[in-house]
PDB file of N, CA and C in Angstrom:
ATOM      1  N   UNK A   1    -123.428 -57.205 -70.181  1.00  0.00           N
ATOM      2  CA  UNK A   1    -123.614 -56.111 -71.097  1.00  0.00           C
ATOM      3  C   UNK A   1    -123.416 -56.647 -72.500  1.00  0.00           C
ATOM      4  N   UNK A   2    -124.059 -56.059 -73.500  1.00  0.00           N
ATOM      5  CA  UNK A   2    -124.188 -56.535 -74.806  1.00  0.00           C
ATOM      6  C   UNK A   2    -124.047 -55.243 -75.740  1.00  0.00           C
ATOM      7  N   UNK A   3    -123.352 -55.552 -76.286  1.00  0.00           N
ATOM      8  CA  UNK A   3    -122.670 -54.557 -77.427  1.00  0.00           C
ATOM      9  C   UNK A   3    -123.905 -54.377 -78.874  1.00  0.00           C
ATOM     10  N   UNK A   4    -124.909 -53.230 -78.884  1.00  0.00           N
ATOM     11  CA  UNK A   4    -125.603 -53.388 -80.108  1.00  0.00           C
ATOM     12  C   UNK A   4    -125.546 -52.028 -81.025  1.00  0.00           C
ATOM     13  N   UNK A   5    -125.952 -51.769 -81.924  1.00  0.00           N
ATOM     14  CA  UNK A   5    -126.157 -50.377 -82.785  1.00  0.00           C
ATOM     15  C   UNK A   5    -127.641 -50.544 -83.882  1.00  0.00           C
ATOM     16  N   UNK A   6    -128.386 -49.643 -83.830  1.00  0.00           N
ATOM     17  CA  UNK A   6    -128.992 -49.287 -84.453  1.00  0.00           C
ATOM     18  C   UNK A   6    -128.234 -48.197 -85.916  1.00  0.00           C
ATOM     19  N   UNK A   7    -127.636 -48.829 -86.680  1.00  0.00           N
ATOM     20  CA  UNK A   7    -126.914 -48.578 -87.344  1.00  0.00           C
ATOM     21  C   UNK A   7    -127.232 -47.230 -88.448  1.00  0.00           C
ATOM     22  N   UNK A   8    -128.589 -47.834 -88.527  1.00  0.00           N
ATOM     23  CA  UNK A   8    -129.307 -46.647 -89.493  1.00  0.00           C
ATOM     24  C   UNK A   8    -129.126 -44.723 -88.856  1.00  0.00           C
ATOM     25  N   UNK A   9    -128.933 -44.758 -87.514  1.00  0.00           N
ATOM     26  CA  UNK A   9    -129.054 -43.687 -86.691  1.00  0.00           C
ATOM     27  C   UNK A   9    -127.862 -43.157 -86.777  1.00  0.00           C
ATOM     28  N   UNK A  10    -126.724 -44.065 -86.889  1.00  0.00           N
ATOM     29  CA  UNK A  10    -125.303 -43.610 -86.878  1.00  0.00           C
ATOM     30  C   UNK A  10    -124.379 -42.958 -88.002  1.00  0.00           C
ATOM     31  N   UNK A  11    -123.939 -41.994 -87.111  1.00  0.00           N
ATOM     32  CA  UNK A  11    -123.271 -41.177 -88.657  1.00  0.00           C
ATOM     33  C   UNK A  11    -121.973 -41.315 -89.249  1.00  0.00           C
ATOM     34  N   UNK A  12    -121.321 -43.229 -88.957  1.00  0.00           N
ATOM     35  CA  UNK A  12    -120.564 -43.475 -89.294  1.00  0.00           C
ATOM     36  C   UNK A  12    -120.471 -45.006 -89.890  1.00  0.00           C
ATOM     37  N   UNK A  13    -119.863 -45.787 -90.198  1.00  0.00           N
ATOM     38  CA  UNK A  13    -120.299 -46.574 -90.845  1.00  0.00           C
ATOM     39  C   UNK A  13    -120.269 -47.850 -89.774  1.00  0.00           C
ATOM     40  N   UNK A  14    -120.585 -49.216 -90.464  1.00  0.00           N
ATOM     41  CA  UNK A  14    -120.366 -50.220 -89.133  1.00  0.00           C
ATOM     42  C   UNK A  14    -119.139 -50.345 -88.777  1.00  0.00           C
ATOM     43  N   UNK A  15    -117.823 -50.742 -89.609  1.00  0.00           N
ATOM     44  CA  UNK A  15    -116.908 -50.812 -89.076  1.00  0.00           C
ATOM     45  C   UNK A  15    -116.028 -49.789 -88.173  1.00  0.00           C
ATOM     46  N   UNK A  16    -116.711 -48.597 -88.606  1.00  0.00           N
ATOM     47  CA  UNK A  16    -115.821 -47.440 -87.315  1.00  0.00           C
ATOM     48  C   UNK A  16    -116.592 -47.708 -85.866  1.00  0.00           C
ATOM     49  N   UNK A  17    -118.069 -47.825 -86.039  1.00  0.00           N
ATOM     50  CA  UNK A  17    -118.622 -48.241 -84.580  1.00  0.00           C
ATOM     51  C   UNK A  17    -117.973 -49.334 -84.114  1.00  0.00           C
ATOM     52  N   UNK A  18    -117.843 -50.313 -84.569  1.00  0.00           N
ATOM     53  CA  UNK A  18    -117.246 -51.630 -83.794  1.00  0.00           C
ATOM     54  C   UNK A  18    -115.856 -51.208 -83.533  1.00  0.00           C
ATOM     55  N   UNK A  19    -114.669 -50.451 -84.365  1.00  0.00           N
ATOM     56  CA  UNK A  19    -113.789 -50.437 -84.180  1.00  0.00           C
ATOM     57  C   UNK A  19    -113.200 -49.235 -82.748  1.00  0.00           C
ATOM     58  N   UNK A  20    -114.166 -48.619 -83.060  1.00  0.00           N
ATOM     59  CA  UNK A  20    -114.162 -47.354 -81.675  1.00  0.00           C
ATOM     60  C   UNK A  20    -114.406 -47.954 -80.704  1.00  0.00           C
ATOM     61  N   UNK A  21    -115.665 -49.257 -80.142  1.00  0.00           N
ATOM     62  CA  UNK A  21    -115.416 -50.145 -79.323  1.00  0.00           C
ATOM     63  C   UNK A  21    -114.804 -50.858 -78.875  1.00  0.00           C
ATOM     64  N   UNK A  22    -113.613 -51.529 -79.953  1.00  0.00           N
ATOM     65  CA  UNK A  22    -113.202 -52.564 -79.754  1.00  0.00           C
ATOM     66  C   UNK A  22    -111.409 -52.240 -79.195  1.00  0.00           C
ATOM     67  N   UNK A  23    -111.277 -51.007 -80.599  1.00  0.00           N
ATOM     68  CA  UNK A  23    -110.152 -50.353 -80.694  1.00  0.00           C
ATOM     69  C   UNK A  23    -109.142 -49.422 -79.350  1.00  0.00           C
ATOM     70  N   UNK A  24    -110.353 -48.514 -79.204  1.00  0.00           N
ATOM     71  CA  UNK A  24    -110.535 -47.172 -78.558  1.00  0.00           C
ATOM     72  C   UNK A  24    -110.725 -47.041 -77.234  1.00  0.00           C
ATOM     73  N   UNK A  25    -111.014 -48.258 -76.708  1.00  0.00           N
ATOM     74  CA  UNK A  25    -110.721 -48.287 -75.306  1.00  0.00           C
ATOM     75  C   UNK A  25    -109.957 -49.032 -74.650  1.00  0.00           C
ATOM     76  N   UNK A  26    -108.648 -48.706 -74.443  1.00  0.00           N
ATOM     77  CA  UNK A  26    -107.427 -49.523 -73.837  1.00  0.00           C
ATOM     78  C   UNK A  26    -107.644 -49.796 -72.463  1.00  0.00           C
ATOM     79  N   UNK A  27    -108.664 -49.221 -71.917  1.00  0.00           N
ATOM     80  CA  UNK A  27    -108.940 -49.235 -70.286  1.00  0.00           C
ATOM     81  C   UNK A  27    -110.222 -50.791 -69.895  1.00  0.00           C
ATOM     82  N   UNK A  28    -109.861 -50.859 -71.084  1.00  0.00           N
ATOM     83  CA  UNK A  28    -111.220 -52.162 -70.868  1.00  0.00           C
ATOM     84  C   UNK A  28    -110.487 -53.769 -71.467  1.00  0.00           C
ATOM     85  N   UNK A  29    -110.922 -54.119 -70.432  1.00  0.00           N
ATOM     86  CA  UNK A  29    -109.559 -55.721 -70.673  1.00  0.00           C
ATOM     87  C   UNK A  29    -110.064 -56.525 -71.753  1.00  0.00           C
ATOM     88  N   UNK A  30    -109.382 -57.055 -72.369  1.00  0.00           N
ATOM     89  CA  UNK A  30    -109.583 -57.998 -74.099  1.00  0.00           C
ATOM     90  C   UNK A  30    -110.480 -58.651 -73.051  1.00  0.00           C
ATOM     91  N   UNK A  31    -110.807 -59.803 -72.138  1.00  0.00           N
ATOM     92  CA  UNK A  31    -111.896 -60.561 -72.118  1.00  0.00           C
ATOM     93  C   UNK A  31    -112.836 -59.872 -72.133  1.00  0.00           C
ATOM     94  N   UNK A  32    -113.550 -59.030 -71.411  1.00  0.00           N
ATOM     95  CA  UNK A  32    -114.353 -58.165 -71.779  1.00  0.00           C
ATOM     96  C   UNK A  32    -114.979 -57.444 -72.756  1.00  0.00           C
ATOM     97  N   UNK A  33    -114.300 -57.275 -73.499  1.00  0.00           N
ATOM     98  CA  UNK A  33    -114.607 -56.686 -74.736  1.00  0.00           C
ATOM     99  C   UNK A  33    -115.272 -58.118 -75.391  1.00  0.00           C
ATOM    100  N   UNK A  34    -114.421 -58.935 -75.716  1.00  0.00           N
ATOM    101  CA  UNK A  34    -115.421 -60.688 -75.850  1.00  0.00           C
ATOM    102  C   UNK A  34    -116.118 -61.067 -75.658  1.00  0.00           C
ATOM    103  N   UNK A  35    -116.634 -60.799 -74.257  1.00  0.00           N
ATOM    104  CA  UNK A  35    -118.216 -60.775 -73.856  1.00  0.00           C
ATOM    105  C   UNK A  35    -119.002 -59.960 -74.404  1.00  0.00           C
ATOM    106  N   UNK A  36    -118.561 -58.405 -74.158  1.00  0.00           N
ATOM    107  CA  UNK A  36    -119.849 -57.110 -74.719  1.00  0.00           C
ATOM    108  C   UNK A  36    -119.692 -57.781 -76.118  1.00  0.00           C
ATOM    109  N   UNK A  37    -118.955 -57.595 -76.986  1.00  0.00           N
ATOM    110  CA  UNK A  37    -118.781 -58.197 -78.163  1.00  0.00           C
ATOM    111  C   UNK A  37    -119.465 -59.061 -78.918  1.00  0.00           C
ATOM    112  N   UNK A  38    -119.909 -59.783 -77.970  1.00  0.00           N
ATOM    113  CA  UNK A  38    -120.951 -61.287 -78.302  1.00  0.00           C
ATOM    114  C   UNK A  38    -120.849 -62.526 -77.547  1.00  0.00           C
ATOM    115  N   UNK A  39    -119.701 -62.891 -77.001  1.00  0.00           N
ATOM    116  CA  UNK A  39    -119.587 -63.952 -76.313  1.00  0.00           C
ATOM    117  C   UNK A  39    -120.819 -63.925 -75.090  1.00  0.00           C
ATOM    118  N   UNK A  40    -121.115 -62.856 -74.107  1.00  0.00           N
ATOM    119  CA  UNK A  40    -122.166 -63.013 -73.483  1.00  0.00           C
ATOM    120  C   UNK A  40    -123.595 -63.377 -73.876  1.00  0.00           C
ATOM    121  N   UNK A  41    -123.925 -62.499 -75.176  1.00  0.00           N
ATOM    122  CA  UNK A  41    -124.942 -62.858 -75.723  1.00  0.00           C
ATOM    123  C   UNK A  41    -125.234 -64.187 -76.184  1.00  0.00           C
ATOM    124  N   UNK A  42    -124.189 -64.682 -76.695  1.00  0.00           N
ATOM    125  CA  UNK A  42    -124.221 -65.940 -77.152  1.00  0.00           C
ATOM    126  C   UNK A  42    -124.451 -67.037 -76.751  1.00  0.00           C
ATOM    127  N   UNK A  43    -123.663 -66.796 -75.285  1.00  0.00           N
ATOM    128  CA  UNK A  43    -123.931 -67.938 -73.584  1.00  0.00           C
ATOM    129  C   UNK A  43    -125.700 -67.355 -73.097  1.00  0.00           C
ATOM    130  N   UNK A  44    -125.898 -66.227 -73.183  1.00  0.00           N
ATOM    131  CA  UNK A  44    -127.097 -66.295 -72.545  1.00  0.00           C
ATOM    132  C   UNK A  44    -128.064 -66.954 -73.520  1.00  0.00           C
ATOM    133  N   UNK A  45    -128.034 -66.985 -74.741  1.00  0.00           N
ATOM    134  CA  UNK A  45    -129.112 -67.958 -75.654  1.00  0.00           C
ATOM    135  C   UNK A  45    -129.313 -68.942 -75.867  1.00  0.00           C
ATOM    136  N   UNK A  46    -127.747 -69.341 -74.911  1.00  0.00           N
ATOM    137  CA  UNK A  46    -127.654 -71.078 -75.396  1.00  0.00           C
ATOM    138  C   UNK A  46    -127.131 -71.283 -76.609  1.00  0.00           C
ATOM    139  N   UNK A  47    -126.253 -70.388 -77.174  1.00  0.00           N
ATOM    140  CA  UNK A  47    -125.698 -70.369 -78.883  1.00  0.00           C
ATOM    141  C   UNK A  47    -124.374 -70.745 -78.652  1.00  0.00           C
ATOM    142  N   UNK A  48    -123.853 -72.028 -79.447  1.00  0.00           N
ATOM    143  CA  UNK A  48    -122.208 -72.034 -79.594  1.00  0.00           C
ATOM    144  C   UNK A  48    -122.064 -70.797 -80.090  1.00  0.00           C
ATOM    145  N   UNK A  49    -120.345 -70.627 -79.491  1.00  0.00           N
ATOM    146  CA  UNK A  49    -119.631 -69.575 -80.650  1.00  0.00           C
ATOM    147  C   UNK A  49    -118.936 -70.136 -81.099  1.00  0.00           C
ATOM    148  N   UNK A  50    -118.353 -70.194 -82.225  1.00  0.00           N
ATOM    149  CA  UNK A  50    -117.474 -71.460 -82.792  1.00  0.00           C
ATOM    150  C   UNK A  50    -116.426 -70.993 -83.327  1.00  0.00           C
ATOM    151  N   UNK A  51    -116.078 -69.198 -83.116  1.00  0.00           N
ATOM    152  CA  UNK A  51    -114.722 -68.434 -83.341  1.00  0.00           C
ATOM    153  C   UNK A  51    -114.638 -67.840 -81.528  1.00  0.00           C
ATOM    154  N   UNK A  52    -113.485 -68.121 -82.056  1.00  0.00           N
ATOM    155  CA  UNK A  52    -112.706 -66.858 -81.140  1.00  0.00           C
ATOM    156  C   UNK A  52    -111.788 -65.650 -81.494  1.00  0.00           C
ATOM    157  N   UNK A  53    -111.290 -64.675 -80.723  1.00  0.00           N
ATOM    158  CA  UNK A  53    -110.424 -63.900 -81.489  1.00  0.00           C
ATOM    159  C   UNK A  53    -109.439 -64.481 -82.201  1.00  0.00           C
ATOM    160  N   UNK A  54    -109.070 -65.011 -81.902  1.00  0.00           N
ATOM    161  CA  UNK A  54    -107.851 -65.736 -83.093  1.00  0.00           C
ATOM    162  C   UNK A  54    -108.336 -65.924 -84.417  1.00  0.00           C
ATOM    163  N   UNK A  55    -109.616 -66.104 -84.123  1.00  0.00           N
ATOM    164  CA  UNK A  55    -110.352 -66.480 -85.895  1.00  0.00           C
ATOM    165  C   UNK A  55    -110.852 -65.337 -86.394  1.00  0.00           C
ATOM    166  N   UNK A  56    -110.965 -64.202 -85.866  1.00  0.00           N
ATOM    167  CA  UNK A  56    -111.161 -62.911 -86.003  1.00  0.00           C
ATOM    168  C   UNK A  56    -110.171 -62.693 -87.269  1.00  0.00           C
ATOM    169  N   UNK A  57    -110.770 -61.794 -87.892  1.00  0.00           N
ATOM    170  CA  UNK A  57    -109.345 -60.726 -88.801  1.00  0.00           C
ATOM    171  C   UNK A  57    -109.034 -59.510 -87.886  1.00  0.00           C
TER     172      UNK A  57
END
């Protein structure tokens, strides 16, 4: 699964969408969220990721 937004549609800004994802669901385990997040996307393209959460703010 891959985490995306059509941002223009949304009636909040980017950082509340990502943060309601990221934030807002305690029922969904930190690796996971890493993947939807981008880490999956990133492995399926063949793209280093060259942060991890730690390099996150």
């Amino acid at each position: 699964m891959f985490w995306g937004t059509d941002i223009t549609k949304m009636p909040c800004s980017w950082r509340q969408c990502v943060t309601m994802f990221t934030e807002e669901l305690p029922w969904l385990p930190e690796r996971d969220k890493e993947l939807i997040m981008g880490q999956a996307v990133c492995a399926w393209w063949g793209w280093s990721s060259s942060s991890t959460a730690e390099d996150r703010p």
